[in-house]
Protein backbone atom coordinates (compact mmCIF):
# COMPACT_ATOMS: atom_id res chain seq x y z
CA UNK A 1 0.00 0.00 0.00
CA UNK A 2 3.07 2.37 0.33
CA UNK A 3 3.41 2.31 -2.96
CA UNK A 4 4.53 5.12 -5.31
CA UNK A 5 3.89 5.53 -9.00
CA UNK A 6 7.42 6.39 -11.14
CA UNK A 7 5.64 4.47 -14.30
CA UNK A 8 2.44 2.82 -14.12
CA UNK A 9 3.16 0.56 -16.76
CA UNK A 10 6.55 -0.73 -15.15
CA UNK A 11 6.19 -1.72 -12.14
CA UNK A 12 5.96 0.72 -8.34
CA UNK A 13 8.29 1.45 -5.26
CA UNK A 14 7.35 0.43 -2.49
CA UNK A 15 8.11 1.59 1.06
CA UNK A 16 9.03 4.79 3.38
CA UNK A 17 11.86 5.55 0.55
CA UNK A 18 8.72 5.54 -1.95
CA UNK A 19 6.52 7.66 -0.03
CA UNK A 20 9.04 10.43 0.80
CA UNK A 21 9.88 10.18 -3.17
CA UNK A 22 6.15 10.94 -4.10
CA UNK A 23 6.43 13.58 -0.94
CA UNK A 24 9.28 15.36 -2.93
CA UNK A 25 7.72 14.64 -6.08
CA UNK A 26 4.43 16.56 -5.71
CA UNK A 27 6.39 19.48 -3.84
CA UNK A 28 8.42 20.26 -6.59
CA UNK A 29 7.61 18.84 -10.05
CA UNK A 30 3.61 18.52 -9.53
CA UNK A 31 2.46 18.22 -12.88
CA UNK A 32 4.93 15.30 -13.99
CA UNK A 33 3.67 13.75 -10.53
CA UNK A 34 -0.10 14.20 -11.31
CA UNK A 35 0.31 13.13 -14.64
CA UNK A 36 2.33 9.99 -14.39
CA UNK A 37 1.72 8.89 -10.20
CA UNK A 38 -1.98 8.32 -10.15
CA UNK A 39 -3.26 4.98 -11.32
CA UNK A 40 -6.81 4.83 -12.37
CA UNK A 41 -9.23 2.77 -9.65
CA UNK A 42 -5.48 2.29 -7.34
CA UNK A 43 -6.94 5.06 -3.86
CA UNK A 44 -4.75 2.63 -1.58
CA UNK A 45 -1.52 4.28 -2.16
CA UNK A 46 -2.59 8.12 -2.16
CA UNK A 47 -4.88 7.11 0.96
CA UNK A 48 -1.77 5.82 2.72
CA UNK A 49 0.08 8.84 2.08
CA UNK A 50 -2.73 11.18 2.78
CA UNK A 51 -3.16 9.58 5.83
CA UNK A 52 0.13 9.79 6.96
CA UNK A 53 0.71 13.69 5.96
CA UNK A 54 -2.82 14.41 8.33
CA UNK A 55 -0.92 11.81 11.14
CA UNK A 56 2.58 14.11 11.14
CA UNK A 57 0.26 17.00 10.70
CA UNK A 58 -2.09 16.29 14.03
CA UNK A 59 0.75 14.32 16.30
CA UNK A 60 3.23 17.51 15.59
CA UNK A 61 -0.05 19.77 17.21
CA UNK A 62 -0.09 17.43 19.58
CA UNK A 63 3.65 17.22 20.59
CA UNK A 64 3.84 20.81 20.63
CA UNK A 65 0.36 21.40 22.78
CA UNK A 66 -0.87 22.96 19.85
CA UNK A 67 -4.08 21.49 19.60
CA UNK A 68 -7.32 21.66 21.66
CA UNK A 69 -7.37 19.16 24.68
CA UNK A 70 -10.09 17.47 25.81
CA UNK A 71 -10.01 19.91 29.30
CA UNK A 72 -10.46 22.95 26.83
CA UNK A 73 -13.40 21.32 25.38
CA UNK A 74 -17.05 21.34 26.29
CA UNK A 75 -17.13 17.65 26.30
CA UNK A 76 -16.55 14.92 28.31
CA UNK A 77 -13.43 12.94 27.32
CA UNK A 78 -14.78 9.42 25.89
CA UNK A 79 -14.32 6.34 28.75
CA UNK A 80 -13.06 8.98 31.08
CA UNK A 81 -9.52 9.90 29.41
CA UNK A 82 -7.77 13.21 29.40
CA UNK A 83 -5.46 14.83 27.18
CA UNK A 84 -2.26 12.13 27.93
CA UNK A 85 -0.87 10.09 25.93
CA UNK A 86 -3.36 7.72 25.84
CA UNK A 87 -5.83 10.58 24.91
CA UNK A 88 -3.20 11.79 21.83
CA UNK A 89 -3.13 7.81 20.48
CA UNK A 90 -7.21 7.69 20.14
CA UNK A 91 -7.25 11.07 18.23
CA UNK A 92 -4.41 9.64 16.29
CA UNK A 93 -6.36 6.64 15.32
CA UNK A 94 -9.78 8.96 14.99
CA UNK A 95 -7.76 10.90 12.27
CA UNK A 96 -5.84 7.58 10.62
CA UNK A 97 -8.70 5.56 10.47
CA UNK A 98 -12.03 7.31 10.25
CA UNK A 99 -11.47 11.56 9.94
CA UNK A 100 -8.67 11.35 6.89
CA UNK A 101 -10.20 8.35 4.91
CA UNK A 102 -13.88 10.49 5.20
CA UNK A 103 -12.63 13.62 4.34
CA UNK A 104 -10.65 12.97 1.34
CA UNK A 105 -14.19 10.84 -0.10
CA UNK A 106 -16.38 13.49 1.03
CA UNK A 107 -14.12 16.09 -0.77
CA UNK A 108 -13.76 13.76 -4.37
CA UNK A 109 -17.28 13.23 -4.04
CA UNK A 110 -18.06 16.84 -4.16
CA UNK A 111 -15.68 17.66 -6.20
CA UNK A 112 -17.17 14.70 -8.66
CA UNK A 113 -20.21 17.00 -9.00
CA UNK A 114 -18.43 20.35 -10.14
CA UNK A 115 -16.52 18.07 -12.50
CA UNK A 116 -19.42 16.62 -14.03
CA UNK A 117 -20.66 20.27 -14.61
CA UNK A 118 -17.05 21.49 -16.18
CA UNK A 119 -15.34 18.46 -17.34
CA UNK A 120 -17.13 16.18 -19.25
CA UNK A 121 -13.81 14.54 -20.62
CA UNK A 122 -13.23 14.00 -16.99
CA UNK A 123 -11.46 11.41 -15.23
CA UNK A 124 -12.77 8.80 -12.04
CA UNK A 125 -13.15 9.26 -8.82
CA UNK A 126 -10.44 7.09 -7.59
CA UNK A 127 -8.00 9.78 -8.98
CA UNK A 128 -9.80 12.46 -7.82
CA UNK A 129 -9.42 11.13 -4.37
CA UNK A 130 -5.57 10.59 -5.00
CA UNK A 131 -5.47 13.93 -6.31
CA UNK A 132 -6.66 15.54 -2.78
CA UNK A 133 -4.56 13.00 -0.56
CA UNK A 134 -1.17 13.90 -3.13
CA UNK A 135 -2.30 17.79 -2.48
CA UNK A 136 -1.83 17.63 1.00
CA UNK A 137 1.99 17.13 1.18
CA UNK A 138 2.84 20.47 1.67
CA UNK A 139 0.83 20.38 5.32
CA UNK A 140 2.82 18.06 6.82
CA UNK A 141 4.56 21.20 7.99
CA UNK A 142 1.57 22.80 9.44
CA UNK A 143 3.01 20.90 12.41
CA UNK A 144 4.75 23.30 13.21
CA UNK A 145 3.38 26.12 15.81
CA UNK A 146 3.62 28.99 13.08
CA UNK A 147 0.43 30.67 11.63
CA UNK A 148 2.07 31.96 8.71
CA UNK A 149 3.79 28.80 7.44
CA UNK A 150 0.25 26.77 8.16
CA UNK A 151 -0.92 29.99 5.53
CA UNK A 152 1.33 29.03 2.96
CA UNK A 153 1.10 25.25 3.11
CA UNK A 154 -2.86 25.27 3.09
CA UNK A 155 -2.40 27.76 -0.26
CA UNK A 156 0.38 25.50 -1.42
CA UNK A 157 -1.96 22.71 -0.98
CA UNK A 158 -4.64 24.04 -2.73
CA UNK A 159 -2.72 25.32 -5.57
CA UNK A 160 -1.60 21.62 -5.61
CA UNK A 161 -4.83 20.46 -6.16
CA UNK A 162 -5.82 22.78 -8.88
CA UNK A 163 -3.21 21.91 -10.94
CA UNK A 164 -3.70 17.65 -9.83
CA UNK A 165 -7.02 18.54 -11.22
CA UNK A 166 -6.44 20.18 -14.35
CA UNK A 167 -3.81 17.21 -15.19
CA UNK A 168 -5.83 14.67 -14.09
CA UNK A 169 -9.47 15.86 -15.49
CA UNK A 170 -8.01 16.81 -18.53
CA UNK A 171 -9.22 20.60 -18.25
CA UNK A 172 -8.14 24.55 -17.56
CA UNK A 173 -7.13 25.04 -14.98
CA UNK A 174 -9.76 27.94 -14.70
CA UNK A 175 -12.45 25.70 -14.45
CA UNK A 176 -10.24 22.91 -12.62
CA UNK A 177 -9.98 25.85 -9.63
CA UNK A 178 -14.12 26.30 -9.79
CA UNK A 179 -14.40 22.17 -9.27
CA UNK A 180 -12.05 21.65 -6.63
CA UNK A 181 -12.97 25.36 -4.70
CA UNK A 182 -15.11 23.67 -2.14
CA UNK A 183 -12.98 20.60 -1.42
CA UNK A 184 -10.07 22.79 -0.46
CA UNK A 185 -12.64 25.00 1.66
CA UNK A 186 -12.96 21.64 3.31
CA UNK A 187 -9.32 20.11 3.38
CA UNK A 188 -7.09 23.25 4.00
CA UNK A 189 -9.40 26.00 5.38
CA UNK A 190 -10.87 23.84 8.04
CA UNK A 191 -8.88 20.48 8.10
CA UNK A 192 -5.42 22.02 7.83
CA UNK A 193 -6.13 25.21 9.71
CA UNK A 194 -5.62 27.73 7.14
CA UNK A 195 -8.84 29.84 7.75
CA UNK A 196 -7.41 29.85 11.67
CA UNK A 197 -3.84 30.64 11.05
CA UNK A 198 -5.06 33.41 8.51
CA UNK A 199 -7.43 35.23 11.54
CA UNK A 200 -10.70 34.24 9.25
């Protein structure tokens, strides 16, 4: 599942070395990325990696106290557990397993329905969900306790997926930005943080 795309039609690395390839990859030469390291109906590999760029994201807000704890919350902690460690591995697993997977899906499938409107030569929806996990790389630093780099990486990632959708969908990127507006309201205003690092 770690697996990276160099040529679909040749074979795929696998492994950590793969992932921080595709990390690089996407950072710096996007368009090669989008257009040669998504495989049609293949999620499992951009799922991993989106994953584990919202993982580093939420347990670097978490090492640095940067994130709400359950005591600043109006809620009861579920089975009686505070913000410890123990606490930090079930919001770990709540994003891995559950918050990640559902927002990438909820995102493509919206996203599905501004393509349909725009695209008509479009692509599926497995690549549009690898295009929004690939477009996240550049949050893995909103980790870090700095409002104006979590700016920048949320605008970074959105510009990513503009582009991821233009390649991918076969379309301008004018009308690529109108499709995939409300899926980066969703993954980098409010799941990244950008609208709160920005003050909005």
């Amino acid at each position: 599942m770690t697996q990276w795309i160099g040529n679909p039609e040749g074979g795929r690395g696998r492994g950590p070395r793969a992932l921080a390839r595709a990390w690089a990859e996407v950072l710096v030469r996007p368009r090669r990325f989008f257009r040669n390291g998504i495989a049609p109906a293949d999620q499992a590999p951009g799922l991993v990696f989106g994953v584990l760029v919202a993982l580093g994201a939420v347990g670097g807000r978490l090492a640095t106290g940067d994130m709400p704890t359950f005591e600043t919350v109006e809620v009861a902690p579920p089975f009686g557990l505070g913000s410890g460690p123990l606490g930090a591995v079930l919001v770990l697993l709540g994003v891995g397993l559950f918050l990640a997977p559902a927002a990438f899906h909820l995102s493509a499938a919206l996203e599905t329905v501004g393509l349909a409107l725009l695209a008509p030569d479009r692509a599926g929806v497995s690549e549009t969900v690898q295009v929004i996990a690939y477009a996240t790389a550049p949050c893995l630093l909103t980790a870090v306790p700095w409002a104006p780099l979590r700016v920048v990486c949320c605008l970074y990632g959105a510009g990513l997926l503009i582009v991821g959708t233009a390649v991918r969908h076969r379309t301008s990127i004018p009308r690529a930005a109108l499709a995939a507006a409300l899926p980066a309201v969703i993954v980098f205003g409010y799941g990244y943080g950008g609208f709160a690092a920005a003050g909005l």
